[in-house]
PDB file of N, CA and C in Angstrom:
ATOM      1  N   UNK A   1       0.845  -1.174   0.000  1.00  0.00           N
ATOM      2  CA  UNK A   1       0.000   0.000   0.000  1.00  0.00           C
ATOM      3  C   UNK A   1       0.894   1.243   0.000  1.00  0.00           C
ATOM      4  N   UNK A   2       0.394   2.120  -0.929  1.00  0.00           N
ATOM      5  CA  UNK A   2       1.079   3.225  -0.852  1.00  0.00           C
ATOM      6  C   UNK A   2       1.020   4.593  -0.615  1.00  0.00           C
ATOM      7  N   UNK A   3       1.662   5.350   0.214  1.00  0.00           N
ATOM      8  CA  UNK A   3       1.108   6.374   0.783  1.00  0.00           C
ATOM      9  C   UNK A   3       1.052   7.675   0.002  1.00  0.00           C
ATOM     10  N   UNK A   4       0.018   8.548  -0.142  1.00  0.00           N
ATOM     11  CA  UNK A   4       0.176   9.727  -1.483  1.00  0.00           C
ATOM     12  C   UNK A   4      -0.144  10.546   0.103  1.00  0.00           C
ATOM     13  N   UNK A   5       1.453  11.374  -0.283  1.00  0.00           N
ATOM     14  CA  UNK A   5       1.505  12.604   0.740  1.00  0.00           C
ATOM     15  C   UNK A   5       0.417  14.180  -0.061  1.00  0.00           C
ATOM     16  N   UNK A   6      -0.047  14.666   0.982  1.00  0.00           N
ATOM     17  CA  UNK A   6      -0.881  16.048   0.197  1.00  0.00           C
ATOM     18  C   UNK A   6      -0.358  17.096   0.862  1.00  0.00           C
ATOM     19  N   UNK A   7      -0.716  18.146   0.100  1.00  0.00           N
ATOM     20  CA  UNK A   7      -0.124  19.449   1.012  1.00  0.00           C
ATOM     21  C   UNK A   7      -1.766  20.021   1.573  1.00  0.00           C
ATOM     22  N   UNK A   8      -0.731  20.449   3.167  1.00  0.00           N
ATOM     23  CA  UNK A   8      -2.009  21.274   3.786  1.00  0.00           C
ATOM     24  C   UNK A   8      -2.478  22.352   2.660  1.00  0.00           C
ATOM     25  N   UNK A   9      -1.516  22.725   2.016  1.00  0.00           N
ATOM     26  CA  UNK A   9      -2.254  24.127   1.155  1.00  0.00           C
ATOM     27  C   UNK A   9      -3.367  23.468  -0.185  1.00  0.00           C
ATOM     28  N   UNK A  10      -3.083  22.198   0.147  1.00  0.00           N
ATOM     29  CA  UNK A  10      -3.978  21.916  -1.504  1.00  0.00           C
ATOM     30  C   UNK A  10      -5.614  21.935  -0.884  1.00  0.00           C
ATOM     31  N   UNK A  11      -6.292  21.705   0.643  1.00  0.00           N
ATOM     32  CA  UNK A  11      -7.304  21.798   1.205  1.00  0.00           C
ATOM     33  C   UNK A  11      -7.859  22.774   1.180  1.00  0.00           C
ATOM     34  N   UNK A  12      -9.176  23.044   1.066  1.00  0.00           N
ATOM     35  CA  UNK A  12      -9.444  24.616   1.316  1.00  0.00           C
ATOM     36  C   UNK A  12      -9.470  25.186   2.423  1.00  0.00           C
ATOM     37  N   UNK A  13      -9.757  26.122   2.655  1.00  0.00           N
ATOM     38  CA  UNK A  13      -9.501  27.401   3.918  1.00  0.00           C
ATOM     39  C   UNK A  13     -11.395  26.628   4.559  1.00  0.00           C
ATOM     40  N   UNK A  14     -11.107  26.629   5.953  1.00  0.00           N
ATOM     41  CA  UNK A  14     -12.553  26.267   6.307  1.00  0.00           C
ATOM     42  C   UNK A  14     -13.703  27.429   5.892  1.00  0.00           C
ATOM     43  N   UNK A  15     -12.739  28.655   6.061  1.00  0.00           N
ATOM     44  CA  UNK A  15     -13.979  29.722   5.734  1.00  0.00           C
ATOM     45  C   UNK A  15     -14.788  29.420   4.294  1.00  0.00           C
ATOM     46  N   UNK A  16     -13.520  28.860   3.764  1.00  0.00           N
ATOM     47  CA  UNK A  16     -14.090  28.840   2.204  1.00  0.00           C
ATOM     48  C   UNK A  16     -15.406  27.952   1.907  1.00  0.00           C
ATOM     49  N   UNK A  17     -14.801  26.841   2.731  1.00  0.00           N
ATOM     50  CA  UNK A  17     -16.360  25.440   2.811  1.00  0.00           C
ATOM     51  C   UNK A  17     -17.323  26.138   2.959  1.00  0.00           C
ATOM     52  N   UNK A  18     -17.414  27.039   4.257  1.00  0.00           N
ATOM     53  CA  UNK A  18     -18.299  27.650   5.167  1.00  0.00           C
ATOM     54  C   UNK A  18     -19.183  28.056   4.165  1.00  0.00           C
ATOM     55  N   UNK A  19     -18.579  29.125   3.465  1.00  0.00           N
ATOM     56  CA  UNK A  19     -19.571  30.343   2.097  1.00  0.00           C
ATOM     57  C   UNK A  19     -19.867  29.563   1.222  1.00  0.00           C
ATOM     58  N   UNK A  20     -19.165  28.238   0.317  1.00  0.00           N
ATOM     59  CA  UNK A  20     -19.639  27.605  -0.127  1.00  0.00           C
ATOM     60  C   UNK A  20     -20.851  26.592  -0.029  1.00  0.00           C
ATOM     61  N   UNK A  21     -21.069  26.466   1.543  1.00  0.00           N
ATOM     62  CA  UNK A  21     -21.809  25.063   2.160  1.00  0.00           C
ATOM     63  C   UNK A  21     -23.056  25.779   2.177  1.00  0.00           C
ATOM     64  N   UNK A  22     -23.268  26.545   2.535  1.00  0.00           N
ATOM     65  CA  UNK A  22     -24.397  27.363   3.550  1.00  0.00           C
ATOM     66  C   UNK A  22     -24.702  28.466   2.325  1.00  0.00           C
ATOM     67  N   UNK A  23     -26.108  29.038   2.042  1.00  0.00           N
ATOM     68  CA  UNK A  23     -26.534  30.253   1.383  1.00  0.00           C
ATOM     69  C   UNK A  23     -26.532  31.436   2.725  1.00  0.00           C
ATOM     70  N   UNK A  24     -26.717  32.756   1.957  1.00  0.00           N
ATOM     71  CA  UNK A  24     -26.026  33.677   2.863  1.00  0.00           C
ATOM     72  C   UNK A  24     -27.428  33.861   3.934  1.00  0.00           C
ATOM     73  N   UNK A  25     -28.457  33.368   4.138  1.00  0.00           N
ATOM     74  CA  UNK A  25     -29.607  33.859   5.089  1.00  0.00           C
ATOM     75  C   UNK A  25     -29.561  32.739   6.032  1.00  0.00           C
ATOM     76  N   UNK A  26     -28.463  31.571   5.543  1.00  0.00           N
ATOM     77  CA  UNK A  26     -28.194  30.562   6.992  1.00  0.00           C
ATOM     78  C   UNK A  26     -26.825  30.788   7.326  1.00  0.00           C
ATOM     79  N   UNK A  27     -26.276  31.599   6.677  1.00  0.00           N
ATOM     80  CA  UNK A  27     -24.887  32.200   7.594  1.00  0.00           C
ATOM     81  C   UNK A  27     -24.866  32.977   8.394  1.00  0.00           C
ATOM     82  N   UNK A  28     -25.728  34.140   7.921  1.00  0.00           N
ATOM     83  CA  UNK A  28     -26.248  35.260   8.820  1.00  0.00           C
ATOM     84  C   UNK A  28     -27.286  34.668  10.227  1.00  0.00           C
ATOM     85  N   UNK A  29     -28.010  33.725  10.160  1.00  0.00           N
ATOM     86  CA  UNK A  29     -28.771  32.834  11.354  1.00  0.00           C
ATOM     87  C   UNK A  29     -27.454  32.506  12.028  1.00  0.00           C
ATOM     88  N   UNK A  30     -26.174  31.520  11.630  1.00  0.00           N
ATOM     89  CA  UNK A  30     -25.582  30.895  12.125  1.00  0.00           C
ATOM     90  C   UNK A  30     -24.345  31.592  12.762  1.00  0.00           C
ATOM     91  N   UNK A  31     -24.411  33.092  12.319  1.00  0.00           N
ATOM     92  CA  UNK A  31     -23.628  34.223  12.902  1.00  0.00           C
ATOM     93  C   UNK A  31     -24.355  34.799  14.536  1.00  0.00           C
ATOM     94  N   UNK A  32     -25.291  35.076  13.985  1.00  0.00           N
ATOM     95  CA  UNK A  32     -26.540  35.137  14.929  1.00  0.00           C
ATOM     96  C   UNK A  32     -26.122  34.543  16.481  1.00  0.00           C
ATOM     97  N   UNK A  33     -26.812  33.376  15.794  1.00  0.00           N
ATOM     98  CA  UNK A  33     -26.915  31.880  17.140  1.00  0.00           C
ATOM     99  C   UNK A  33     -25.536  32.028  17.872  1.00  0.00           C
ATOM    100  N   UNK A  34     -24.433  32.294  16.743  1.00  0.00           N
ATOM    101  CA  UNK A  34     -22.851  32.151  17.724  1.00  0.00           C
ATOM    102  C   UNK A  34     -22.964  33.468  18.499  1.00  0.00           C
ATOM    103  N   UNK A  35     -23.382  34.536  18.329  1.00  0.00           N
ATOM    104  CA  UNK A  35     -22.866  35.765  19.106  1.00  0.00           C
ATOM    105  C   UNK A  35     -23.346  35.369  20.119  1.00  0.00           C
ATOM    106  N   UNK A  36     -24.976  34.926  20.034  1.00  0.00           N
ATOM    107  CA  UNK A  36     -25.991  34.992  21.308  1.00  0.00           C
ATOM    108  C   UNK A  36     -25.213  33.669  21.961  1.00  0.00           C
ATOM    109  N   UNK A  37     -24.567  32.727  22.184  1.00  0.00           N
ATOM    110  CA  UNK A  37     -24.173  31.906  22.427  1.00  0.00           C
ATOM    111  C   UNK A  37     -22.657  32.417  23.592  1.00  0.00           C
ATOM    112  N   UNK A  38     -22.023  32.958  22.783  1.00  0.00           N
ATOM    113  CA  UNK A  38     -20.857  33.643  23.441  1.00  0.00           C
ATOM    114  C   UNK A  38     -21.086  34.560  24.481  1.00  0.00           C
ATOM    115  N   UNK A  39     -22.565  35.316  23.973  1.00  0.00           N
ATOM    116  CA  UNK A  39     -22.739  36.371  25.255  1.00  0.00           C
ATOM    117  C   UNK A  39     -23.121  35.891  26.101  1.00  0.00           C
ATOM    118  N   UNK A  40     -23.949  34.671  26.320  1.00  0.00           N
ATOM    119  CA  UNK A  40     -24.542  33.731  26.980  1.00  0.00           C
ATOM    120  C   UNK A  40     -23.263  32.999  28.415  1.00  0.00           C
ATOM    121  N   UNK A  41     -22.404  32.531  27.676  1.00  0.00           N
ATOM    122  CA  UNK A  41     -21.044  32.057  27.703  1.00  0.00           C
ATOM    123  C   UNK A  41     -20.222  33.054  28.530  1.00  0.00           C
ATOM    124  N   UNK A  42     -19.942  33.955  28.472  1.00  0.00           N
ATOM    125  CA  UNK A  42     -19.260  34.769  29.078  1.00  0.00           C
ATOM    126  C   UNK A  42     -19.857  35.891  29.761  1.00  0.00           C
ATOM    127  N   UNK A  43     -21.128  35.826  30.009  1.00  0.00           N
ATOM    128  CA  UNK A  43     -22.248  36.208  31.041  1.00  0.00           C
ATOM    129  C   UNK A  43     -22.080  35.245  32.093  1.00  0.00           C
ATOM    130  N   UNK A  44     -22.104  33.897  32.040  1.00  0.00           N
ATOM    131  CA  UNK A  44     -22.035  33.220  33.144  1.00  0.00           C
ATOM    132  C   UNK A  44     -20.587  32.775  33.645  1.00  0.00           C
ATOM    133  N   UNK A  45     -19.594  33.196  32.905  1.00  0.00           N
ATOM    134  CA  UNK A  45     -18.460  33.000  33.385  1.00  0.00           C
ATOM    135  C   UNK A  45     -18.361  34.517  34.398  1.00  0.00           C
ATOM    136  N   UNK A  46     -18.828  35.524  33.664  1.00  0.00           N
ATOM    137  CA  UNK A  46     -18.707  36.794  34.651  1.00  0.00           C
ATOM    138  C   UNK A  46     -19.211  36.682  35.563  1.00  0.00           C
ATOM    139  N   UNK A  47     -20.580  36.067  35.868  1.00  0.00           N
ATOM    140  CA  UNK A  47     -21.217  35.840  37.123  1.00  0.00           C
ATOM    141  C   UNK A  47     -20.663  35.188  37.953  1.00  0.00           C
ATOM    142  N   UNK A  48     -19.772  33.596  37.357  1.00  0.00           N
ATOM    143  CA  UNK A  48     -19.272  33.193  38.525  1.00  0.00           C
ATOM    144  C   UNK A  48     -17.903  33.994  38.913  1.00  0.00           C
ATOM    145  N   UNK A  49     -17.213  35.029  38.275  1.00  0.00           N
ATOM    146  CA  UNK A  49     -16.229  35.249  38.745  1.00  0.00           C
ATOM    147  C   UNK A  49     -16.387  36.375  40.115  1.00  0.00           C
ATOM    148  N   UNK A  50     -17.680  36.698  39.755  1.00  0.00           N
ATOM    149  CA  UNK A  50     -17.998  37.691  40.409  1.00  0.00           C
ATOM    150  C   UNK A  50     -18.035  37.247  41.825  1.00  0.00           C
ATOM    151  N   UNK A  51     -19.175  36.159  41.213  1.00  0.00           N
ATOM    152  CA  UNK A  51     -19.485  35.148  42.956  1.00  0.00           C
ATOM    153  C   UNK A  51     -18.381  35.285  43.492  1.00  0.00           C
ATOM    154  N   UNK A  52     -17.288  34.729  42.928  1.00  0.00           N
ATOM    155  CA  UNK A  52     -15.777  34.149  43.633  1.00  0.00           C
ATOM    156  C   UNK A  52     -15.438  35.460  44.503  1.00  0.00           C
ATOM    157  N   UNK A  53     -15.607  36.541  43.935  1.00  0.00           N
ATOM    158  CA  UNK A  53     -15.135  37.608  44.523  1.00  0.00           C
ATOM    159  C   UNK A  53     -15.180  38.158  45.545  1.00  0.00           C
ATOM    160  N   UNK A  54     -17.044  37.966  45.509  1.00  0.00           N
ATOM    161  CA  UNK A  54     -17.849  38.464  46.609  1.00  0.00           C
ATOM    162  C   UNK A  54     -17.443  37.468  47.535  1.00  0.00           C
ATOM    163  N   UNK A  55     -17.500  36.037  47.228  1.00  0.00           N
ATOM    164  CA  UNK A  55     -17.039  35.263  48.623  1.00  0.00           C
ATOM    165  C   UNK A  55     -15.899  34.993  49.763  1.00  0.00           C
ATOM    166  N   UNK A  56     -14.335  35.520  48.331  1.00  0.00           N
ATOM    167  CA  UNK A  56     -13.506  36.146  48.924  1.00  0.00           C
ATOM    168  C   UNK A  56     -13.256  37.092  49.876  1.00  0.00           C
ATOM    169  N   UNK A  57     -13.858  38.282  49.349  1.00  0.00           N
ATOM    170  CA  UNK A  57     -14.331  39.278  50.252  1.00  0.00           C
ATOM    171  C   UNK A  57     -14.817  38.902  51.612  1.00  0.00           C
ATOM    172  N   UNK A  58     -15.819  38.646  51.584  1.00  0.00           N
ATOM    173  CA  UNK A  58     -16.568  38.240  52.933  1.00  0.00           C
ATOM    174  C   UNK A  58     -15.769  37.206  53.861  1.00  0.00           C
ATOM    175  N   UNK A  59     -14.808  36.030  53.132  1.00  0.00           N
ATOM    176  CA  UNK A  59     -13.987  35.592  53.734  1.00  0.00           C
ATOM    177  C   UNK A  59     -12.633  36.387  54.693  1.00  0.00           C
ATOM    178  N   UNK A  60     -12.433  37.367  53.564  1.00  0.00           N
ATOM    179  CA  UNK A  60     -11.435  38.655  54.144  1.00  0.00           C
ATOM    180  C   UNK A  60     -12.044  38.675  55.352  1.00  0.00           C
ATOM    181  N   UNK A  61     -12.992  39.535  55.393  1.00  0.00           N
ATOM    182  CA  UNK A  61     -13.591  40.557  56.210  1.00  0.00           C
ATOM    183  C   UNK A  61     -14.107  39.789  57.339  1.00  0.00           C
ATOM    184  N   UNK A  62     -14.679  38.402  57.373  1.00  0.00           N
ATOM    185  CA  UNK A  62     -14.973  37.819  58.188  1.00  0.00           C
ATOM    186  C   UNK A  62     -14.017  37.101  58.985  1.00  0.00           C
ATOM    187  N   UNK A  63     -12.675  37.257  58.320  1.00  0.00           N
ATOM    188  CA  UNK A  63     -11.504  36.523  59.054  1.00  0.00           C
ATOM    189  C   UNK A  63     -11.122  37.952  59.706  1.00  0.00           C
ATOM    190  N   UNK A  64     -10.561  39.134  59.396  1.00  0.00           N
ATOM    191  CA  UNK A  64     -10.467  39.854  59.624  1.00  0.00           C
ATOM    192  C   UNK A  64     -11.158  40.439  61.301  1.00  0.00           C
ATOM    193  N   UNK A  65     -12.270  39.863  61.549  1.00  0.00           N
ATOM    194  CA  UNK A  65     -13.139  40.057  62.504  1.00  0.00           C
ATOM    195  C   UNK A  65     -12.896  39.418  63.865  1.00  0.00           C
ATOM    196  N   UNK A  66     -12.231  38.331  63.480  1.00  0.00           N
ATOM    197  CA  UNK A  66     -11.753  37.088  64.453  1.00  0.00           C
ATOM    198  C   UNK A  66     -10.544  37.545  65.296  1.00  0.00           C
TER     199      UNK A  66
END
């Protein structure tokens, strides 16, 4: 069996599949869905960092007391 080497450059660019695969009113949906997804995403990462913060804090302050 014999092995046929390819070049990464002979593949296309994923963006390229992307515009090719999809017409432009399910790219624009699928642009969409990702933003709301990310804000989603890094809304609840902010929340928990926040938590962390606030609990820190109160740990401070409550050791602090002792």
């Amino acid at each position: 069996m014999q092995a046929t080497a390819t070049s990464h450059h002979d593949e296309p660019h994923a963006s390229e599949v992307w515009l090719h695969a999809f017409g432009e009113s399910d790219r624009q949906e699928q642009l969409h869905e990702d933003a709301v997804a990310w804000r989603n995403v890094t809304g609840l990462l902010f929340g928990v960092v926040a938590i962390g913060l606030v609990i820190a804090i109160l740990a401070v302050w409550i050791s602090a007391k002792i």
